[in-house]
N, C-alpha and C. Protein backbone atom coordinates (compact mmCIF):
# COMPACT_ATOMS: atom_id res chain seq x y z
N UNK A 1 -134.50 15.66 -131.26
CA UNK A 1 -135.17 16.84 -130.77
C UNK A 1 -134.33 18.12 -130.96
N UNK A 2 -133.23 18.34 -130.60
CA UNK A 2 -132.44 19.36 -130.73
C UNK A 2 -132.14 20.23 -132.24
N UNK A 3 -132.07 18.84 -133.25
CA UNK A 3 -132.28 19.22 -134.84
C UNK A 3 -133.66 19.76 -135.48
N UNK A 4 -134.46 19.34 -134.68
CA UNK A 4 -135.80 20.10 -134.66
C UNK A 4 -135.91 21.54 -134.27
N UNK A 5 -135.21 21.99 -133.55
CA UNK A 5 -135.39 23.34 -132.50
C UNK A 5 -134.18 23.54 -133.45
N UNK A 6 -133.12 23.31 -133.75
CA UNK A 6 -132.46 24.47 -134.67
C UNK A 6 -132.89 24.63 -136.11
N UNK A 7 -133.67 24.32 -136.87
CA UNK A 7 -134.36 24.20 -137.92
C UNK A 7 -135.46 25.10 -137.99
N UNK A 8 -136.34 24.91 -136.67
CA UNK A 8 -137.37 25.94 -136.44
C UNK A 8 -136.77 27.42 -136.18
N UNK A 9 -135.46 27.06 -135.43
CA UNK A 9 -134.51 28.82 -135.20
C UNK A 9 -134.14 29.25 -136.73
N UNK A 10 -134.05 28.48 -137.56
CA UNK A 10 -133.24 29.16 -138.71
C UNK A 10 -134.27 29.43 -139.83
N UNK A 11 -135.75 29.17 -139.63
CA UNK A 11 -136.32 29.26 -140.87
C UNK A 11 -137.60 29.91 -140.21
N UNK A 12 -137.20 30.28 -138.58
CA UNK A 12 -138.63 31.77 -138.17
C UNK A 12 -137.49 32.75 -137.72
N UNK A 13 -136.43 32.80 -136.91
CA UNK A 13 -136.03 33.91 -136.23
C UNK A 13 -134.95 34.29 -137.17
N UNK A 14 -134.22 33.45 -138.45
CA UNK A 14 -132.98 34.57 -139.12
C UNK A 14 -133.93 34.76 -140.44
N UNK A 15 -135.39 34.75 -140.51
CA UNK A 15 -135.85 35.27 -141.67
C UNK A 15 -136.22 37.11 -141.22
N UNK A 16 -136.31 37.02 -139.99
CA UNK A 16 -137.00 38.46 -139.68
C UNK A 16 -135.75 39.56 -140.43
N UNK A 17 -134.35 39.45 -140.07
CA UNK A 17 -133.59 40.70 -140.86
C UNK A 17 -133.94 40.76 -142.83
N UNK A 18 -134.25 39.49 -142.96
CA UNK A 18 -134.32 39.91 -144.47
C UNK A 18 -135.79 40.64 -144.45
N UNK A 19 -136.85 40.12 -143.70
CA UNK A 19 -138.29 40.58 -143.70
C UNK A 19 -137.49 41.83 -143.89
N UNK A 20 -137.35 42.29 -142.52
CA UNK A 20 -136.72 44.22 -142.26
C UNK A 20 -136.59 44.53 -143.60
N UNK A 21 -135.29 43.80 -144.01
CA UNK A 21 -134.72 44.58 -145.30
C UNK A 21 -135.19 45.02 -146.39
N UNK A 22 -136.74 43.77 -147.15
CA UNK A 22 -137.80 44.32 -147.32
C UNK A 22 -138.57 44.94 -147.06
N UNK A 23 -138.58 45.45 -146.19
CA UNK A 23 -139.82 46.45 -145.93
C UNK A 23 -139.08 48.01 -145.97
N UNK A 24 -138.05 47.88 -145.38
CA UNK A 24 -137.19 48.79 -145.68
C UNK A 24 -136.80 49.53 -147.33
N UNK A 25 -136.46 48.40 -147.97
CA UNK A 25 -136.50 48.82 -149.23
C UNK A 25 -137.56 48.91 -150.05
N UNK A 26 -139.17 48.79 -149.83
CA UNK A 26 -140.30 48.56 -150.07
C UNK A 26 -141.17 50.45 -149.69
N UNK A 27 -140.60 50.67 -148.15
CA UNK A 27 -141.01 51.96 -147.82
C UNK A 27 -139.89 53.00 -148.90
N UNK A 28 -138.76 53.03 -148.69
CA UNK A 28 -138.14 53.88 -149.88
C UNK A 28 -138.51 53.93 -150.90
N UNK A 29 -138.64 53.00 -151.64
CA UNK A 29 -139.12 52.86 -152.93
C UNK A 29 -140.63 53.85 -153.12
N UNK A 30 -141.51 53.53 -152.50
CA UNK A 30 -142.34 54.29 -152.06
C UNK A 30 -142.70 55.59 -151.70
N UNK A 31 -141.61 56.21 -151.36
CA UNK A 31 -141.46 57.43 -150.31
C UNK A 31 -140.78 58.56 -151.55
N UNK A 32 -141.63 59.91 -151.69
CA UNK A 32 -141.69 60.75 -152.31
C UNK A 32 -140.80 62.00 -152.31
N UNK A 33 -140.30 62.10 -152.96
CA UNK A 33 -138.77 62.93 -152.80
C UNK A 33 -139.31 64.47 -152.26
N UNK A 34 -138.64 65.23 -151.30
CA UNK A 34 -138.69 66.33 -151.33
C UNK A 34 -138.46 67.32 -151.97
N UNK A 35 -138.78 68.15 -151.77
CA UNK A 35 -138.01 69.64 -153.34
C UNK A 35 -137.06 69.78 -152.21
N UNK A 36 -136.01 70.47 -153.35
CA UNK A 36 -134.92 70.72 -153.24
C UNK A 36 -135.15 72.28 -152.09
N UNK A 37 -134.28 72.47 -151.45
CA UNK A 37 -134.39 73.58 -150.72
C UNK A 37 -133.64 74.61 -151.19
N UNK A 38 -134.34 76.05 -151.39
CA UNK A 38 -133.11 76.99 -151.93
C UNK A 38 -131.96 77.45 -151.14
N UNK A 39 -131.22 77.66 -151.55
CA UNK A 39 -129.84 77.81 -151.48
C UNK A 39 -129.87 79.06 -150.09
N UNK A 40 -129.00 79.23 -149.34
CA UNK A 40 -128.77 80.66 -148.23
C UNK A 40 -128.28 80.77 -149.23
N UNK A 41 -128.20 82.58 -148.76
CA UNK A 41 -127.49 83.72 -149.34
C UNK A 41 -126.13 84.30 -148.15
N UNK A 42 -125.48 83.61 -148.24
CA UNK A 42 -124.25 84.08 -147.22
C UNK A 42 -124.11 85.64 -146.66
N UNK A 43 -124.06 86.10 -145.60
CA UNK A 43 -124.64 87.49 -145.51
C UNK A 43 -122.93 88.01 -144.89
N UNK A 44 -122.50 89.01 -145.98
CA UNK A 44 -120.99 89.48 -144.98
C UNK A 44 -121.00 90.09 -143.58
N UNK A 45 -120.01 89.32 -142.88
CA UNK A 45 -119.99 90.17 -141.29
C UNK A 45 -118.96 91.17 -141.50
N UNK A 46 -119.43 92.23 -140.74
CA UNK A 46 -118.33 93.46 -140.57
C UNK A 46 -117.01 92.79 -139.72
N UNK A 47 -116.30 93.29 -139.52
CA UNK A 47 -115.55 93.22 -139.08
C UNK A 47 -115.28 93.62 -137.55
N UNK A 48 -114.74 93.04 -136.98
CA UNK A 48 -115.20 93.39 -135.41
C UNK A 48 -113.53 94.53 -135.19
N UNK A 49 -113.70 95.81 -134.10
CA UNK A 49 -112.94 96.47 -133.70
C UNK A 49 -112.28 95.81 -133.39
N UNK A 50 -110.72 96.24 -133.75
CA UNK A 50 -109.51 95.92 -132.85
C UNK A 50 -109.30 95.90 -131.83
N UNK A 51 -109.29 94.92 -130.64
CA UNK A 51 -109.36 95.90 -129.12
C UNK A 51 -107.82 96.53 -128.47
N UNK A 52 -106.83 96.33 -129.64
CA UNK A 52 -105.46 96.64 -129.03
C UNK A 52 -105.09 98.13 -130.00
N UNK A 53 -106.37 97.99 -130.55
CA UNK A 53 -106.20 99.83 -130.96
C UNK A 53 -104.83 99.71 -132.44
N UNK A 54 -104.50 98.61 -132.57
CA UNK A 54 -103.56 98.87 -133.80
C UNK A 54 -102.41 98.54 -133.45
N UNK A 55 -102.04 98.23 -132.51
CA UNK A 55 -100.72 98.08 -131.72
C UNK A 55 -100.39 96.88 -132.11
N UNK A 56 -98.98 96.10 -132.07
CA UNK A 56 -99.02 94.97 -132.25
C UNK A 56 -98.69 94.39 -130.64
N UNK A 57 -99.03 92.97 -130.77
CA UNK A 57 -99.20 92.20 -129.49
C UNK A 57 -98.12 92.24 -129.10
N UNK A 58 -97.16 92.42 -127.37
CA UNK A 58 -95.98 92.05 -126.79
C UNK A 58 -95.39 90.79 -127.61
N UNK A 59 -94.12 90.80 -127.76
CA UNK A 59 -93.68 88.92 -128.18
C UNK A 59 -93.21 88.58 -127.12
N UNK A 60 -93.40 87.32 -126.88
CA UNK A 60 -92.77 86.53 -125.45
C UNK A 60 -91.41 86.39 -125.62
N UNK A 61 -90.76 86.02 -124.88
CA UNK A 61 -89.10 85.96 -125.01
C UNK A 61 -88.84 84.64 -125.73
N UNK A 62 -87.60 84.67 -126.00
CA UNK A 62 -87.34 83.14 -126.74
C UNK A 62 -86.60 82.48 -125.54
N UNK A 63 -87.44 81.01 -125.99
CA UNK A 63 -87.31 79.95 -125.12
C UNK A 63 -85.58 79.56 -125.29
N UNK A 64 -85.13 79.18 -124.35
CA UNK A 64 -83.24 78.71 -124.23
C UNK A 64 -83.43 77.49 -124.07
N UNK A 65 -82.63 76.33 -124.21
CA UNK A 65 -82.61 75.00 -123.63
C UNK A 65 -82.49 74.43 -124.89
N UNK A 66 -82.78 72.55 -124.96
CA UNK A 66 -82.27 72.49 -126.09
C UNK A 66 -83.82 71.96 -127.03
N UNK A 67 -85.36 72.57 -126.14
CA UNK A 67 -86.01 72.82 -126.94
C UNK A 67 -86.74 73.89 -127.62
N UNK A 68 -85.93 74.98 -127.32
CA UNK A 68 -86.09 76.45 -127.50
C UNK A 68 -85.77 76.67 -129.13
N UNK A 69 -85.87 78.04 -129.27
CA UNK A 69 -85.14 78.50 -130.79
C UNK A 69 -83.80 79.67 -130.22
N UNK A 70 -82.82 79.10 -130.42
CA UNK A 70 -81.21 79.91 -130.20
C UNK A 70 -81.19 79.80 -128.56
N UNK A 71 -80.43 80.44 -128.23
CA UNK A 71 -80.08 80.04 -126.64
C UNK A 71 -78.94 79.30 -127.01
N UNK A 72 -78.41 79.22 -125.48
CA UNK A 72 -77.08 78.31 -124.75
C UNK A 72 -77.23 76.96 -125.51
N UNK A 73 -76.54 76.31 -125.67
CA UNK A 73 -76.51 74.51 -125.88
C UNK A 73 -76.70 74.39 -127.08
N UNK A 74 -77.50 75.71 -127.80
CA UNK A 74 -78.05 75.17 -129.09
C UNK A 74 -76.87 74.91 -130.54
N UNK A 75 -75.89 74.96 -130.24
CA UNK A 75 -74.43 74.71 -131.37
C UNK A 75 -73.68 74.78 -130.42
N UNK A 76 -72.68 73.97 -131.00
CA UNK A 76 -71.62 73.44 -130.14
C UNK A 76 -70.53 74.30 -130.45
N UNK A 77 -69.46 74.36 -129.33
CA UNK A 77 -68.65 75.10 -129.03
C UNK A 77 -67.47 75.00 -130.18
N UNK A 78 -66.80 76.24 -130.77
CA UNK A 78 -65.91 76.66 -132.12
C UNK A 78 -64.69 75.83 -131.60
N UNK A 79 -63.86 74.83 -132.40
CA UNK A 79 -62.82 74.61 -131.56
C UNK A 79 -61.83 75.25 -132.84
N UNK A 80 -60.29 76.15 -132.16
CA UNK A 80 -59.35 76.59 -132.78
C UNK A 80 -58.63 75.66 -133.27
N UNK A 81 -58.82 75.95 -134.64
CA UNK A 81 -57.88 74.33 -135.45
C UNK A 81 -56.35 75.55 -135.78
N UNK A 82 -54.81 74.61 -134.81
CA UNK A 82 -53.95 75.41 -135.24
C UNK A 82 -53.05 74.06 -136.24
C-alpha cells in the first residue's frame, strides 16, 4: 500500500511544476512585444544659490590622539645620539 501512494505522489503532484513551466513558456511565446519607448530628454537643473554667500565653510580642529592626523603621541620622541 504505501508503494502505491508514493507512485500516485510522483506521477500527479511533481508533474504540476513542469505543467507551470509549460504554460509559462507557452504564454511568452505567445505574448506580443511592446514598442520600444522613446528615450527622455534629460532637462539641465540650474544650479541652486550658495547659502554661505561664497565663503568657505569653518574647518574643525585637528583631531590629537593616536587616531587623529598630527598631535601628541603621533612620532616618537628624537633621542640625542652622542
Amino acid at each position: 500500500m504505501p508503494d502505491v501512494v508514493e507512485i500516485v505522489f510522483l506521477m500527479l503532484v511533481l508533474k504540476l511544476p513542469i505543467i507551470y513551466l509549460i504554460a509559462v513558456v507557452w504564454w511568452a511565446v505567445r505574448a506580443e512585444p511592446r514598442p520600444p519607448e522613446p528615450a527622455l530628454l534629460p532637462v539641465a537643473a540650474e544650479p541652486e544659490p550658495d547659502p554661505s554667500g561664497g565663503r568657505r565653510p569653518a574647518r574643525r580642529p585637528r583631531r590629537s590622539g593616536p587616531h587623529g592626523r598630527g598631535g601628541p603621541g603621533r612620532r616618537p620622541d628624537r633621542v640625542a645620539v652622542r
